[in-house]
PDB file of N, CA and C in Angstrom:
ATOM      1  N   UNK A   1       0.822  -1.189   0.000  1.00  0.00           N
ATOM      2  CA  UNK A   1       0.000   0.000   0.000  1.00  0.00           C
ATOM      3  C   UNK A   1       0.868   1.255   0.000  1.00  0.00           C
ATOM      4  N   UNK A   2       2.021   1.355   1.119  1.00  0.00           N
ATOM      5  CA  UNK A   2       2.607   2.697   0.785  1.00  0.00           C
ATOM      6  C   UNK A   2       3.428   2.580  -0.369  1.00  0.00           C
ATOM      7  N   UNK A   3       4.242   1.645  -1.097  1.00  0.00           N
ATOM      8  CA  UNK A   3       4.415   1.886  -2.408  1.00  0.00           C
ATOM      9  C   UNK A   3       3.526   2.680  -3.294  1.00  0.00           C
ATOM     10  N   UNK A   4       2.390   2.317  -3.694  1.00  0.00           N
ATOM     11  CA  UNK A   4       1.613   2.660  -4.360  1.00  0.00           C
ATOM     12  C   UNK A   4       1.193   4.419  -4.036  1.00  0.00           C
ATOM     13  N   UNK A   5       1.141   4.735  -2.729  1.00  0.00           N
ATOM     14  CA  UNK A   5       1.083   6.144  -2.302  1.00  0.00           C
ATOM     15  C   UNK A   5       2.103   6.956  -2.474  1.00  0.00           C
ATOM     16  N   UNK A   6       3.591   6.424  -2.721  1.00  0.00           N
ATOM     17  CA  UNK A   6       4.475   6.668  -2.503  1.00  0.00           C
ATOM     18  C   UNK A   6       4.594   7.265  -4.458  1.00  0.00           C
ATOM     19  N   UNK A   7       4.174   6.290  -5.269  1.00  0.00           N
ATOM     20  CA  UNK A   7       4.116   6.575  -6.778  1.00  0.00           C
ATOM     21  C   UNK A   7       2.919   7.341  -6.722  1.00  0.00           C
ATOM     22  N   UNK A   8       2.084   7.669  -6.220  1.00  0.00           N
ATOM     23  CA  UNK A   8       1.402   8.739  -6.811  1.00  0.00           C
ATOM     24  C   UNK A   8       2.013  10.199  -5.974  1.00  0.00           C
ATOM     25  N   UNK A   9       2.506   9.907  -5.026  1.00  0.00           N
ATOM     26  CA  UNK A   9       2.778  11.533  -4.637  1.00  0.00           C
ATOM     27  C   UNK A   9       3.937  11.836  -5.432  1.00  0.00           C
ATOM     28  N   UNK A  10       4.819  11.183  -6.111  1.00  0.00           N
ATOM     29  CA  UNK A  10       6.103  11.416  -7.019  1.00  0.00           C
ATOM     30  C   UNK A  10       5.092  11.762  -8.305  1.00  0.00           C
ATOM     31  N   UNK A  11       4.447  11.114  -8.649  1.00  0.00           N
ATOM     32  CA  UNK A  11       3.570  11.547 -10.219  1.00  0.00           C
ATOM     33  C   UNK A  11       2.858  12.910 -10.134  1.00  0.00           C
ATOM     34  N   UNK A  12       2.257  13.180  -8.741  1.00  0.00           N
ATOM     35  CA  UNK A  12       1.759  14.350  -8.341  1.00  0.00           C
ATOM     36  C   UNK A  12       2.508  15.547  -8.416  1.00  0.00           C
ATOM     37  N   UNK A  13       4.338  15.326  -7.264  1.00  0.00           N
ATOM     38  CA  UNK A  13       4.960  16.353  -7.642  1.00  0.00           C
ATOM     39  C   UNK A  13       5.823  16.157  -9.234  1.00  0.00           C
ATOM     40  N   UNK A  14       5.914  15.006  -9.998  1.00  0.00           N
ATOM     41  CA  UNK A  14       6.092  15.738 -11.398  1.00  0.00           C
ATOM     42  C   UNK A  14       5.131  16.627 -12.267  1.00  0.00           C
ATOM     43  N   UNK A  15       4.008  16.409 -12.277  1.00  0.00           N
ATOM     44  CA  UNK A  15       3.062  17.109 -12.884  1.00  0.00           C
ATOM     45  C   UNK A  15       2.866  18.453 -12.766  1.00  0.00           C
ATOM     46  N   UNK A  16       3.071  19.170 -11.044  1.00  0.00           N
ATOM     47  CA  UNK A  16       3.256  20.201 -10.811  1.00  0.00           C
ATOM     48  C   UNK A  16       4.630  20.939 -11.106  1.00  0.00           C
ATOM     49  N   UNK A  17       5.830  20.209 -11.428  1.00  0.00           N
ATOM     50  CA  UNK A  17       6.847  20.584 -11.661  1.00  0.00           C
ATOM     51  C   UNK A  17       6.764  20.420 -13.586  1.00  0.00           C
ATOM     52  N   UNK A  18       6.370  19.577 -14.362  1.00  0.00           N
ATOM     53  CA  UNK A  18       6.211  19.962 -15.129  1.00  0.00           C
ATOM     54  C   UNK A  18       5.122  21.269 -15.840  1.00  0.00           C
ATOM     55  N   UNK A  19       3.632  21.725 -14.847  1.00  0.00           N
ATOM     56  CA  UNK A  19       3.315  22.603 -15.182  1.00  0.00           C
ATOM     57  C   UNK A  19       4.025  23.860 -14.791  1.00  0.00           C
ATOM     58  N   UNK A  20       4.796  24.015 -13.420  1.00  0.00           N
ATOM     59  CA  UNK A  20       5.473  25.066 -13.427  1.00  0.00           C
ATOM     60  C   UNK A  20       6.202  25.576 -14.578  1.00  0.00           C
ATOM     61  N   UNK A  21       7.087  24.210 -15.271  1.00  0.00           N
ATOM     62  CA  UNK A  21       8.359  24.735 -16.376  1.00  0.00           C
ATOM     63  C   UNK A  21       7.242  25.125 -17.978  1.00  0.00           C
ATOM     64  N   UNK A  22       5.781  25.054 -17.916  1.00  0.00           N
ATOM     65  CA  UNK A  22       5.178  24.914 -18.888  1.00  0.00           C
ATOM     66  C   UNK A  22       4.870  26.816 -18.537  1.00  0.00           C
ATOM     67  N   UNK A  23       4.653  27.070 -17.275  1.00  0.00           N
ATOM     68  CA  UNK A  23       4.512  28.552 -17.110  1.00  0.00           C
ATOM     69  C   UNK A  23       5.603  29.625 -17.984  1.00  0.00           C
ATOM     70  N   UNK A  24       6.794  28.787 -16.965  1.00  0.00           N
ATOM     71  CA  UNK A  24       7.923  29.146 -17.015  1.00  0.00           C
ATOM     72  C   UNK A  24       8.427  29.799 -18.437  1.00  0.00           C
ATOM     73  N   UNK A  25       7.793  28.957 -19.579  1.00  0.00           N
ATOM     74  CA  UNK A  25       8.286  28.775 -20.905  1.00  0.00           C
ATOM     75  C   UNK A  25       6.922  29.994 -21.126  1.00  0.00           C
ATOM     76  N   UNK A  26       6.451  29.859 -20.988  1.00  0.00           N
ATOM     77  CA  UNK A  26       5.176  30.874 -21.364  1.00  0.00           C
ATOM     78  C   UNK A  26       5.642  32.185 -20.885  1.00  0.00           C
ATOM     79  N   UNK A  27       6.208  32.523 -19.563  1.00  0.00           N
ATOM     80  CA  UNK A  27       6.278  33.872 -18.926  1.00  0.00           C
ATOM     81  C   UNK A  27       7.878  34.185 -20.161  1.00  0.00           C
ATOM     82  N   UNK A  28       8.357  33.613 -20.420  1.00  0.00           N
ATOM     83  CA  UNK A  28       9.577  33.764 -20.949  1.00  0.00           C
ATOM     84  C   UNK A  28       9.176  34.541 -22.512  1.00  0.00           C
ATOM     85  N   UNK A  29       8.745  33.528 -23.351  1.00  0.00           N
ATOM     86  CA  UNK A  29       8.178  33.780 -24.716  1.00  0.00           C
ATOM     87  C   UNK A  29       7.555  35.455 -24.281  1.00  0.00           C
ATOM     88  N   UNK A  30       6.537  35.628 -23.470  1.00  0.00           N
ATOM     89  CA  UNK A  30       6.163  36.533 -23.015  1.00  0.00           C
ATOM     90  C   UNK A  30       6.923  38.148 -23.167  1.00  0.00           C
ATOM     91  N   UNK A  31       7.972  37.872 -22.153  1.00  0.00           N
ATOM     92  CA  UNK A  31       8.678  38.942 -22.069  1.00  0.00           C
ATOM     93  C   UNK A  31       9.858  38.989 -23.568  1.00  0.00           C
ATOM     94  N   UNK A  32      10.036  38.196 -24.183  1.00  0.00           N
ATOM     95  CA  UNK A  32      10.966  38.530 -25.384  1.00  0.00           C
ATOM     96  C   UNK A  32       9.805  38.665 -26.547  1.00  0.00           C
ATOM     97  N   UNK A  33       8.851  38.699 -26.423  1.00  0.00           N
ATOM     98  CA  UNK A  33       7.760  38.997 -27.184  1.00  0.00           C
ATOM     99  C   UNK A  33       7.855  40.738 -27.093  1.00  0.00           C
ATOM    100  N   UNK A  34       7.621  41.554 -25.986  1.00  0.00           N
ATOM    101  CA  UNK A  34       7.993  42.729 -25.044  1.00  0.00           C
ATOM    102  C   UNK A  34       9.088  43.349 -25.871  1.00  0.00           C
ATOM    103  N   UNK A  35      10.433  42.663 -26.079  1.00  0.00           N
ATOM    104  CA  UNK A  35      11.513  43.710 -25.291  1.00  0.00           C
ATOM    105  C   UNK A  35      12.270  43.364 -26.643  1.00  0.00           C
ATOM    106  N   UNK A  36      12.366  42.047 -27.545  1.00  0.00           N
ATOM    107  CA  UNK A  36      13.114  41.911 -29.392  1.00  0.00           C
ATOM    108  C   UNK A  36      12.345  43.021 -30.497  1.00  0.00           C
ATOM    109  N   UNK A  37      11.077  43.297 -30.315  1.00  0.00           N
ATOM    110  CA  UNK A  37      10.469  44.431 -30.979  1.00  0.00           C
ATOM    111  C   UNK A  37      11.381  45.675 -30.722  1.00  0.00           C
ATOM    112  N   UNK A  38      11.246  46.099 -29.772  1.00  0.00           N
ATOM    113  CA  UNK A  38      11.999  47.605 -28.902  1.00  0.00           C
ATOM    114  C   UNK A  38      13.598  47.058 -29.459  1.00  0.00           C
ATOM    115  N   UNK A  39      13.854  45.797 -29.522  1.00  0.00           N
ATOM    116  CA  UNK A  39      15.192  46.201 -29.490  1.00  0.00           C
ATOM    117  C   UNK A  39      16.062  46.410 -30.878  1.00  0.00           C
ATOM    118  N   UNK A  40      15.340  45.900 -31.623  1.00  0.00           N
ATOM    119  CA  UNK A  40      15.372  46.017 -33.508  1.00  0.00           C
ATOM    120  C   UNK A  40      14.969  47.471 -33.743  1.00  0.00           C
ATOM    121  N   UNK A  41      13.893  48.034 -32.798  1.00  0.00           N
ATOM    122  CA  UNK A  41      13.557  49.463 -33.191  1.00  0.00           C
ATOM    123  C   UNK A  41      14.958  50.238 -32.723  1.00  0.00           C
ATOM    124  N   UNK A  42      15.682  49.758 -31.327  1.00  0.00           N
ATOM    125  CA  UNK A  42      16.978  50.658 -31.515  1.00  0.00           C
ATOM    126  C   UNK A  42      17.851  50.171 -32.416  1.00  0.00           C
ATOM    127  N   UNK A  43      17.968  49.362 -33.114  1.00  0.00           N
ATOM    128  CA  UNK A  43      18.631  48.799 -34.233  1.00  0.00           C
ATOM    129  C   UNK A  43      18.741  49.379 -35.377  1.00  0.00           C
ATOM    130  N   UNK A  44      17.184  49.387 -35.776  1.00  0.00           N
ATOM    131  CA  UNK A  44      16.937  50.613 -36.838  1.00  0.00           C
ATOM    132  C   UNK A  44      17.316  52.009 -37.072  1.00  0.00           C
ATOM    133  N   UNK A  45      16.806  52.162 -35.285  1.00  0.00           N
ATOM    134  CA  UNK A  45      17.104  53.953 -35.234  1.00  0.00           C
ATOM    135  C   UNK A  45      18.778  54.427 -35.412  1.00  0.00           C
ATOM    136  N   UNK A  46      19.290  53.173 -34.589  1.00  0.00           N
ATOM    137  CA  UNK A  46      20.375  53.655 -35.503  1.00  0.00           C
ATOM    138  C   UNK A  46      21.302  53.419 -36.846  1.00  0.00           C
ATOM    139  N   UNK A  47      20.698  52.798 -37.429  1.00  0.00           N
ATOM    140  CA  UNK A  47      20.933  52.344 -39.127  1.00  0.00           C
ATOM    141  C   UNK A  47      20.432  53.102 -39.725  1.00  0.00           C
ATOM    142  N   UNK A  48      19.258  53.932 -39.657  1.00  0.00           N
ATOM    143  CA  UNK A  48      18.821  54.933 -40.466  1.00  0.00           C
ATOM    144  C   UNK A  48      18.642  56.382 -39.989  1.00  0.00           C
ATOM    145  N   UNK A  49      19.520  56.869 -38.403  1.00  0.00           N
ATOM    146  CA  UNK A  49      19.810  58.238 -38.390  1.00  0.00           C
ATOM    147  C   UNK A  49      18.899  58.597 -37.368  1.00  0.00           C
ATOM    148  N   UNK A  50      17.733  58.127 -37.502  1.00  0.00           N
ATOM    149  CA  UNK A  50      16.478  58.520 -36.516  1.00  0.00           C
ATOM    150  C   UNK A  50      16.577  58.367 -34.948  1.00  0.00           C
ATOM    151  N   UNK A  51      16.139  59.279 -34.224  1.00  0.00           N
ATOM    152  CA  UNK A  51      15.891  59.192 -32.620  1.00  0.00           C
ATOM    153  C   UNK A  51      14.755  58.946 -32.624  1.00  0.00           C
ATOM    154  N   UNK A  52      14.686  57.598 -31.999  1.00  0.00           N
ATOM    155  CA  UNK A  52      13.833  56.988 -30.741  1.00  0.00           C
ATOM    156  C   UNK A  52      12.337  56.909 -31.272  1.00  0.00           C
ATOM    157  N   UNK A  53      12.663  57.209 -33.025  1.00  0.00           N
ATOM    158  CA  UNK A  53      11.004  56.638 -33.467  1.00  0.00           C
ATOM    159  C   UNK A  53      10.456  54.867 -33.808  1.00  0.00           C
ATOM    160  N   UNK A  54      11.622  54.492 -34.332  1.00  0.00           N
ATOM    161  CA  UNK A  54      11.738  53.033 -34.355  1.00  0.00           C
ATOM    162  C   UNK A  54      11.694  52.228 -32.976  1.00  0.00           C
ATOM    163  N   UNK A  55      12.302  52.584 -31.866  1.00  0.00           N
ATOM    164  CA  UNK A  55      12.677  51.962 -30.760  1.00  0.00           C
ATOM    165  C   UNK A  55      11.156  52.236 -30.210  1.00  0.00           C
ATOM    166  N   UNK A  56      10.331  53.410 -29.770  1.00  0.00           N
ATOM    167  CA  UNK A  56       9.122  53.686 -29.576  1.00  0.00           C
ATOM    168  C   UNK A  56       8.017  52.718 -30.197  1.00  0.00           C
ATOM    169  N   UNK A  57       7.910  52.467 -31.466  1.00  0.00           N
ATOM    170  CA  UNK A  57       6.947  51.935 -32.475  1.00  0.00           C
ATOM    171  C   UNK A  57       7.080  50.473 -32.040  1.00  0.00           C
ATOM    172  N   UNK A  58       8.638  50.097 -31.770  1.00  0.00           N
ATOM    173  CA  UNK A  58       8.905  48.838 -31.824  1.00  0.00           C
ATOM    174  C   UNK A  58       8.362  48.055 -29.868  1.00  0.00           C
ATOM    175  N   UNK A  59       8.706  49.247 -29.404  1.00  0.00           N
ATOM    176  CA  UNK A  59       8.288  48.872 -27.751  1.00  0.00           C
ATOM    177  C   UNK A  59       6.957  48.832 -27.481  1.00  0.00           C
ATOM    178  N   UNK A  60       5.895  49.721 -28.174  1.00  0.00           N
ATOM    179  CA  UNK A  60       4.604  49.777 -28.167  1.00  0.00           C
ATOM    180  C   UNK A  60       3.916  48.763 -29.188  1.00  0.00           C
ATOM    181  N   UNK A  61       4.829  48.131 -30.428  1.00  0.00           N
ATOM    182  CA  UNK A  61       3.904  47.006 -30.490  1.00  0.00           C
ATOM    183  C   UNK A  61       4.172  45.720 -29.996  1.00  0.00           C
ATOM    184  N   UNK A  62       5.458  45.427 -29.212  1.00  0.00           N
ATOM    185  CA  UNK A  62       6.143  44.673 -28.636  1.00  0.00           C
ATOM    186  C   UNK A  62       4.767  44.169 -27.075  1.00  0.00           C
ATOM    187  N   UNK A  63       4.954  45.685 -26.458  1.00  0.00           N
ATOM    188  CA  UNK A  63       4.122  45.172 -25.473  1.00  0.00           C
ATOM    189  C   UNK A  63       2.532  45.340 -25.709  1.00  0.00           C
ATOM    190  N   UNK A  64       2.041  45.432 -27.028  1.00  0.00           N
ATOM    191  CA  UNK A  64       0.776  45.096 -27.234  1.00  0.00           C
ATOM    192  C   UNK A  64       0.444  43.749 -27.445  1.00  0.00           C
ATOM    193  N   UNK A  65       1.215  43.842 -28.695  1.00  0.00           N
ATOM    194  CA  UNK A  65       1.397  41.551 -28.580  1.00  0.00           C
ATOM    195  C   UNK A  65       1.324  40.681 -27.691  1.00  0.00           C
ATOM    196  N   UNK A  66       2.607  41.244 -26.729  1.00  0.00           N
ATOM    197  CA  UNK A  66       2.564  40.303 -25.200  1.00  0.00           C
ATOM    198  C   UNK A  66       1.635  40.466 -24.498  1.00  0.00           C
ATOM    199  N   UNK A  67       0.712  41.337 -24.489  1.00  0.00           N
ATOM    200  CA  UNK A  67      -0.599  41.929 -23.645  1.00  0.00           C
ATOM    201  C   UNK A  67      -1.464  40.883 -24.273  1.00  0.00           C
ATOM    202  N   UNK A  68      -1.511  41.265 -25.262  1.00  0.00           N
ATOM    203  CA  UNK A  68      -2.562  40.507 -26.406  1.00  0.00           C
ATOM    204  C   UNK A  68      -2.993  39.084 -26.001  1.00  0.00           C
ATOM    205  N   UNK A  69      -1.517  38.112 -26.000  1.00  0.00           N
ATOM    206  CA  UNK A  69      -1.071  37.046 -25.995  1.00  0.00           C
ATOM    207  C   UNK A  69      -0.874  36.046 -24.822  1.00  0.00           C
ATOM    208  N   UNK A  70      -0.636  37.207 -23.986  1.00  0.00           N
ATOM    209  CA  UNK A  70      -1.167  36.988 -22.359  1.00  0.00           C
ATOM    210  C   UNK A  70      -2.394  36.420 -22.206  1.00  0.00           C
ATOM    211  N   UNK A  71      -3.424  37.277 -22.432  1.00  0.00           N
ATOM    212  CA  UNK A  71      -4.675  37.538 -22.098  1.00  0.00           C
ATOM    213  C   UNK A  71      -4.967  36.288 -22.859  1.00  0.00           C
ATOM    214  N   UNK A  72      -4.814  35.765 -24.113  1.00  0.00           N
ATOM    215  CA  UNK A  72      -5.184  34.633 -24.504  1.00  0.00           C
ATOM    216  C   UNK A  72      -4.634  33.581 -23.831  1.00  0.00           C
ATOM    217  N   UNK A  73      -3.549  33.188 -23.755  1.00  0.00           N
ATOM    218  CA  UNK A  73      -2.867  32.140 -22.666  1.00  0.00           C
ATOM    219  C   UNK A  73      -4.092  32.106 -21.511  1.00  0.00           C
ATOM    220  N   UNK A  74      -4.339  33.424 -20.471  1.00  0.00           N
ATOM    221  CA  UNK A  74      -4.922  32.989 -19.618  1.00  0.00           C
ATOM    222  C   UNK A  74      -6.260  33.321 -19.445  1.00  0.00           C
ATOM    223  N   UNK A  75      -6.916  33.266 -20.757  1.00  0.00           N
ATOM    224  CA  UNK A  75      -7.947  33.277 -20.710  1.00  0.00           C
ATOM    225  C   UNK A  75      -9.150  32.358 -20.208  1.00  0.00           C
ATOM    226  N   UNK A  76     -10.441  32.209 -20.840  1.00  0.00           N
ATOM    227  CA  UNK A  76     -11.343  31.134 -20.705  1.00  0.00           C
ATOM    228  C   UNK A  76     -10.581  29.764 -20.421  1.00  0.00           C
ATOM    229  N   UNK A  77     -11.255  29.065 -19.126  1.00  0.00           N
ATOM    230  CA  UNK A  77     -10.697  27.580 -19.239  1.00  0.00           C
ATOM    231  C   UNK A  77     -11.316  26.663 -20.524  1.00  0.00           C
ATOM    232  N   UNK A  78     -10.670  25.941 -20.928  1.00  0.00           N
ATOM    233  CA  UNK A  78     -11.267  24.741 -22.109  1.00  0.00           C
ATOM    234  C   UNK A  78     -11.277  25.824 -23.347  1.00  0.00           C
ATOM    235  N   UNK A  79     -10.544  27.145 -23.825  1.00  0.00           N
ATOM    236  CA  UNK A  79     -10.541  27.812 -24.517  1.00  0.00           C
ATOM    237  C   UNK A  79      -9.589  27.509 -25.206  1.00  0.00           C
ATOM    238  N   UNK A  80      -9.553  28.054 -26.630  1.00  0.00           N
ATOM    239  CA  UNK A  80      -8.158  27.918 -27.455  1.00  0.00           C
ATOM    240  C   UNK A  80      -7.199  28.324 -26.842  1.00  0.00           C
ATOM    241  N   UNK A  81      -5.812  28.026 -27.007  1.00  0.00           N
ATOM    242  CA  UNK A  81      -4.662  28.180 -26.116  1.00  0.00           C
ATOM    243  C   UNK A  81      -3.217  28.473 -27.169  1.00  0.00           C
ATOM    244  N   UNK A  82      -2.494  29.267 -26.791  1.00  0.00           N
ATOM    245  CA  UNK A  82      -1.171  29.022 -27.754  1.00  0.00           C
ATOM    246  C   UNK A  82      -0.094  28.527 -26.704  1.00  0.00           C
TER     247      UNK A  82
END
């Protein structure tokens, strides 16, 4: 009998340790979703001379996406999911 208790509390804490690293990977994608937009916009701005209009354009659609994309992740349960 405690064998058997013993394999489900190990299956229990993998599951929670695999949904943590499933967050994990989500909060990540997340923030480079954020911050590779903004950072190509300073890329630009300075390849083509310009202040801080590329880096601006690129940070504001950077963190609209991740907003966006968020909100779907944790949206409705039993909902589409990325």
């Amino acid at each position: 009998m405690r064998d058997s208790e013993d394999r489900d509390d190990r299956e229990a804490e993998s599951r929670a340790v695999a949904s943590g690293m499933e967050w994990a990977m989500r909060i990540t994608v997340v923030g480079f979703e954020m911050v590779v937009p903004g950072v190509l916009g300073v890329w630009l701005d300075e390849k083509l001379g310009t202040k801080l209009v590329f880096t601006l354009i690129g940070f504001a659609l950077g963190l609209s996406w991740a907003l966006w994309h968020l909100l779907k992740m944790t949206g409705k349960p039993g909902g589409p999911k990325t």
